[in-house]
C-alpha atoms as a PDB file:
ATOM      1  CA  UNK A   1      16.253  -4.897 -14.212  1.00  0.00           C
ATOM      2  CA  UNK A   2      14.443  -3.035 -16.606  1.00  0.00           C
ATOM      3  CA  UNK A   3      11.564  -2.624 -14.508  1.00  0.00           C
ATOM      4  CA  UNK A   4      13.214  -0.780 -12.072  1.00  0.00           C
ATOM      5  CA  UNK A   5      14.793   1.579 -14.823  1.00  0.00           C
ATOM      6  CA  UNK A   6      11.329   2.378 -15.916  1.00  0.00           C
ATOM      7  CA  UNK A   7      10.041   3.391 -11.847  1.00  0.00           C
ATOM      8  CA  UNK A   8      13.395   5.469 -12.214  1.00  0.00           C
ATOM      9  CA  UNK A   9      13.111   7.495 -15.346  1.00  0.00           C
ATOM     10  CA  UNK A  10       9.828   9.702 -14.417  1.00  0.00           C
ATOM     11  CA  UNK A  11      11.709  11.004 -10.999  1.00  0.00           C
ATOM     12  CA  UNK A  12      14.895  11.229 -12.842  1.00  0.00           C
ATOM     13  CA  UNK A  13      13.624  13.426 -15.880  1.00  0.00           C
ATOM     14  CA  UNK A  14      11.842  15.445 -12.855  1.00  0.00           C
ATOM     15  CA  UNK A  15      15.432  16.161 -11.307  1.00  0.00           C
ATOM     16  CA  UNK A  16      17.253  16.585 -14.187  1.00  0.00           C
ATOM     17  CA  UNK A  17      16.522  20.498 -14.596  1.00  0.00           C
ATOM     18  CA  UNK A  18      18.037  21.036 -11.304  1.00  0.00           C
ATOM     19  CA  UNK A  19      21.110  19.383 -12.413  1.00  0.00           C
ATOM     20  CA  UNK A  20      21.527  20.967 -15.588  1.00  0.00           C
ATOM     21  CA  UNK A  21      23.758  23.799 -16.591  1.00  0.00           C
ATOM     22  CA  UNK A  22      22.546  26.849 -17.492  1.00  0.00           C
ATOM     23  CA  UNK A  23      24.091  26.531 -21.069  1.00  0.00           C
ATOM     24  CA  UNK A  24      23.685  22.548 -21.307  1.00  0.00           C
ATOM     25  CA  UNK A  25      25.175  20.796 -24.279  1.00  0.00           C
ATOM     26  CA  UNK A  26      23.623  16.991 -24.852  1.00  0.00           C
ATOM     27  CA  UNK A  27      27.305  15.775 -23.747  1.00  0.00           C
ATOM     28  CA  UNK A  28      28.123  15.126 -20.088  1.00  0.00           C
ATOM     29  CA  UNK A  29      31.180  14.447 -18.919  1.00  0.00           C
ATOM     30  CA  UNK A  30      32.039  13.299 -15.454  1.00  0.00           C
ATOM     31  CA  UNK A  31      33.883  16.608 -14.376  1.00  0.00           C
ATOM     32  CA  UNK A  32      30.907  18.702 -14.751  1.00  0.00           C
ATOM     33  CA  UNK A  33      31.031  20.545 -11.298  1.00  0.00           C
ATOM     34  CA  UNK A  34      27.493  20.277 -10.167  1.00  0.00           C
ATOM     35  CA  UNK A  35      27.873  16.317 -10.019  1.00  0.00           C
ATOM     36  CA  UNK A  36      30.077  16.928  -7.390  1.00  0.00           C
ATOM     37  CA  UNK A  37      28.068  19.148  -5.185  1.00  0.00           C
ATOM     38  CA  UNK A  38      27.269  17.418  -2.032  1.00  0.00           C
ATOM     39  CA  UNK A  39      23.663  18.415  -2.380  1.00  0.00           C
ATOM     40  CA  UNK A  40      23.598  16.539  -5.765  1.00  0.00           C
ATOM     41  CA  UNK A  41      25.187  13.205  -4.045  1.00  0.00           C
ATOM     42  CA  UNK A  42      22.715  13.544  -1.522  1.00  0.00           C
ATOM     43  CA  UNK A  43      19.632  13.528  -4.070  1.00  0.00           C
ATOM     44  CA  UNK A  44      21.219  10.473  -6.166  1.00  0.00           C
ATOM     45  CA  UNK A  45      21.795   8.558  -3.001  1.00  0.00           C
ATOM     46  CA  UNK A  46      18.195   8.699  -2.419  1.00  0.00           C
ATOM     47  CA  UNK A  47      16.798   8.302  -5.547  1.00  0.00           C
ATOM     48  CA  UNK A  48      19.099   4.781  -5.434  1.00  0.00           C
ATOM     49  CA  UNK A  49      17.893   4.026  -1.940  1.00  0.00           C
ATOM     50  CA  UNK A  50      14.015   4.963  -2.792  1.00  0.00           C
ATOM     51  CA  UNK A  51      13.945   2.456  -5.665  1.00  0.00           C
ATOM     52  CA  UNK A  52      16.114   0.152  -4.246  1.00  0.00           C
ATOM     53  CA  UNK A  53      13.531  -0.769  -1.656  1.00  0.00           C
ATOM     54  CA  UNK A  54      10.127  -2.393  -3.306  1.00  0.00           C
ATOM     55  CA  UNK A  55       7.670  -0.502  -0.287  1.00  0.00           C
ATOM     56  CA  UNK A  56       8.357   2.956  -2.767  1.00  0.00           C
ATOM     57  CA  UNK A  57       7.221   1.096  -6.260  1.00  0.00           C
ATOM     58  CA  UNK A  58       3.666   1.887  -5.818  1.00  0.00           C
ATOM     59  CA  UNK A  59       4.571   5.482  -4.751  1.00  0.00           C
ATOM     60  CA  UNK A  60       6.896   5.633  -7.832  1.00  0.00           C
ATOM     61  CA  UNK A  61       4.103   4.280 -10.058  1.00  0.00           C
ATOM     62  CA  UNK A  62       1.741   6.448  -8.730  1.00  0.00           C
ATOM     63  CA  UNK A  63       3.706   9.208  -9.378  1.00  0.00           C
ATOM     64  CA  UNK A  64       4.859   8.562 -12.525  1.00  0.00           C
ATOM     65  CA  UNK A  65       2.288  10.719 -14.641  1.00  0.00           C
ATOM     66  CA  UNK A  66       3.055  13.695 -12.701  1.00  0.00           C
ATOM     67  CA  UNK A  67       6.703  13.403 -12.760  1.00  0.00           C
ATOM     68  CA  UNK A  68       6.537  12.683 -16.282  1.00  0.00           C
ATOM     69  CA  UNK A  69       4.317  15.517 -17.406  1.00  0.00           C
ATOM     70  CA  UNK A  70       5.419  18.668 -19.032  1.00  0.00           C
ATOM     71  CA  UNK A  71       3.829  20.646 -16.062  1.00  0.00           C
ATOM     72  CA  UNK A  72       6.643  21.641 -13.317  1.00  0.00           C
ATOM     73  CA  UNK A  73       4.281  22.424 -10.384  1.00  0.00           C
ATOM     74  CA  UNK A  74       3.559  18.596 -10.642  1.00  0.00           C
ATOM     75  CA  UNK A  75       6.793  16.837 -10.943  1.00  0.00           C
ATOM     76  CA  UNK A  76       7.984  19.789  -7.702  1.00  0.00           C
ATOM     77  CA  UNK A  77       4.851  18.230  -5.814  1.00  0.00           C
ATOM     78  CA  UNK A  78       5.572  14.446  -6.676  1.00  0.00           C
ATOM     79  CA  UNK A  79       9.176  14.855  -5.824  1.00  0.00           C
ATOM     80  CA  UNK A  80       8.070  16.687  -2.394  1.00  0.00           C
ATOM     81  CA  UNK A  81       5.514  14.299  -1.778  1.00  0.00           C
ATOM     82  CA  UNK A  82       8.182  11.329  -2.471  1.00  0.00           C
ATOM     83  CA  UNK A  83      10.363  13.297  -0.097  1.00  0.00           C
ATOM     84  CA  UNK A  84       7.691  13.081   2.973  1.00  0.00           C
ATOM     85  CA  UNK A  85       6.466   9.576   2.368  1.00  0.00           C
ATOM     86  CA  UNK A  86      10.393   9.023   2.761  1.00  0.00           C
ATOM     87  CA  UNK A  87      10.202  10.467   5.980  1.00  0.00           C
ATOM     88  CA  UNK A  88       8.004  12.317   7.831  1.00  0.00           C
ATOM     89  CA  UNK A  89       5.191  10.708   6.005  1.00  0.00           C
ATOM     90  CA  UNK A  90       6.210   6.969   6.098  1.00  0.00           C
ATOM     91  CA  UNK A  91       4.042   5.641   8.841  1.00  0.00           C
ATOM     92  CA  UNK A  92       1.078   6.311   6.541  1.00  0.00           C
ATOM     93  CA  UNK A  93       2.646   5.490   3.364  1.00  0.00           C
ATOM     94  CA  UNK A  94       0.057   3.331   1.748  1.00  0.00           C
ATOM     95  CA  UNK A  95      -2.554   5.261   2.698  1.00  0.00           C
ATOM     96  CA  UNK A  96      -1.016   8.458   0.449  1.00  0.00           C
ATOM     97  CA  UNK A  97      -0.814   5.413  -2.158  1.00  0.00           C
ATOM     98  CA  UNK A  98      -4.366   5.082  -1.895  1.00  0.00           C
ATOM     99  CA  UNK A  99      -5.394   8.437  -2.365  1.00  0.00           C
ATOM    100  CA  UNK A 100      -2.230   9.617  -4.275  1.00  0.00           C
ATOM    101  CA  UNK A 101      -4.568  11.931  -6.536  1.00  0.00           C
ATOM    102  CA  UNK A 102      -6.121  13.678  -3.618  1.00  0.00           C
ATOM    103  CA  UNK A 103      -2.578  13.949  -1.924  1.00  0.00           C
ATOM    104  CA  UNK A 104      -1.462  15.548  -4.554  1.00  0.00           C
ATOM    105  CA  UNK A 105      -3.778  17.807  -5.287  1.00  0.00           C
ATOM    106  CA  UNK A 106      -3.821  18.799  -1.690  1.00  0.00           C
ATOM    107  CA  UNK A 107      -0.329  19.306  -1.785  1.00  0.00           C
ATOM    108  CA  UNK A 108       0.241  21.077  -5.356  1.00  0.00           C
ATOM    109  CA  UNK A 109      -2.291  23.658  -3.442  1.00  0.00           C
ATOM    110  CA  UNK A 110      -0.079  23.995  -0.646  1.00  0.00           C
ATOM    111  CA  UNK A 111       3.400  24.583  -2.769  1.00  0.00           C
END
């Protein structure tokens, strides 16, 4: 649904750099090596699975400003800090929700 291509687009535009070549054209095509690297596959598969499931939508929203900003410290700490609440940091999930400024501010620090 639309919705759920607008949650996607902030974390995407925050990965793209790490997928693009070093002399990018605005085509790409489908044979473009890095979109086979495992590591790549990896990352897609969970940004599919992290908005597939409606628990990360506040997290997403949340994040959105950072991921979306022109500054790269703060899309690196959103995407680490989607990373953790994804794991290690899931238990406490909607607390980070509820204090996602502070988390990230406590996190950019730490990065």
């Amino acid at each position: 649904s639309a919705g759920d291509f607008w949650l996607a687009l902030p974390l995407i535009q925050a990965l793209l750099p790490a997928l693009r070549p070093p002399s990018c054209s605005l085509s790409v095509d489908d044979t473009f090596s890095q979109w086979v690297q495992p590591f790549v596959r990896q990352a897609l598969s969970k940004v599919v699975s992290t908005l597939s499931s409606t628990v990360y939508h506040p997290l997403l929203r949340g994040c959105a400003g950072y991921l979306s900003s022109f500054s790269p410290s703060h899309a690196k700490t959103a995407c680490v800090l989607i990373d953790l609440c994804s794991n290690a940091l899931a238990p406490w999930i909607s607390l980070v929700i509820a204090k996602i400024d502070l988390a990230m501010e406590l996190l950019e620090d730490l990065l």
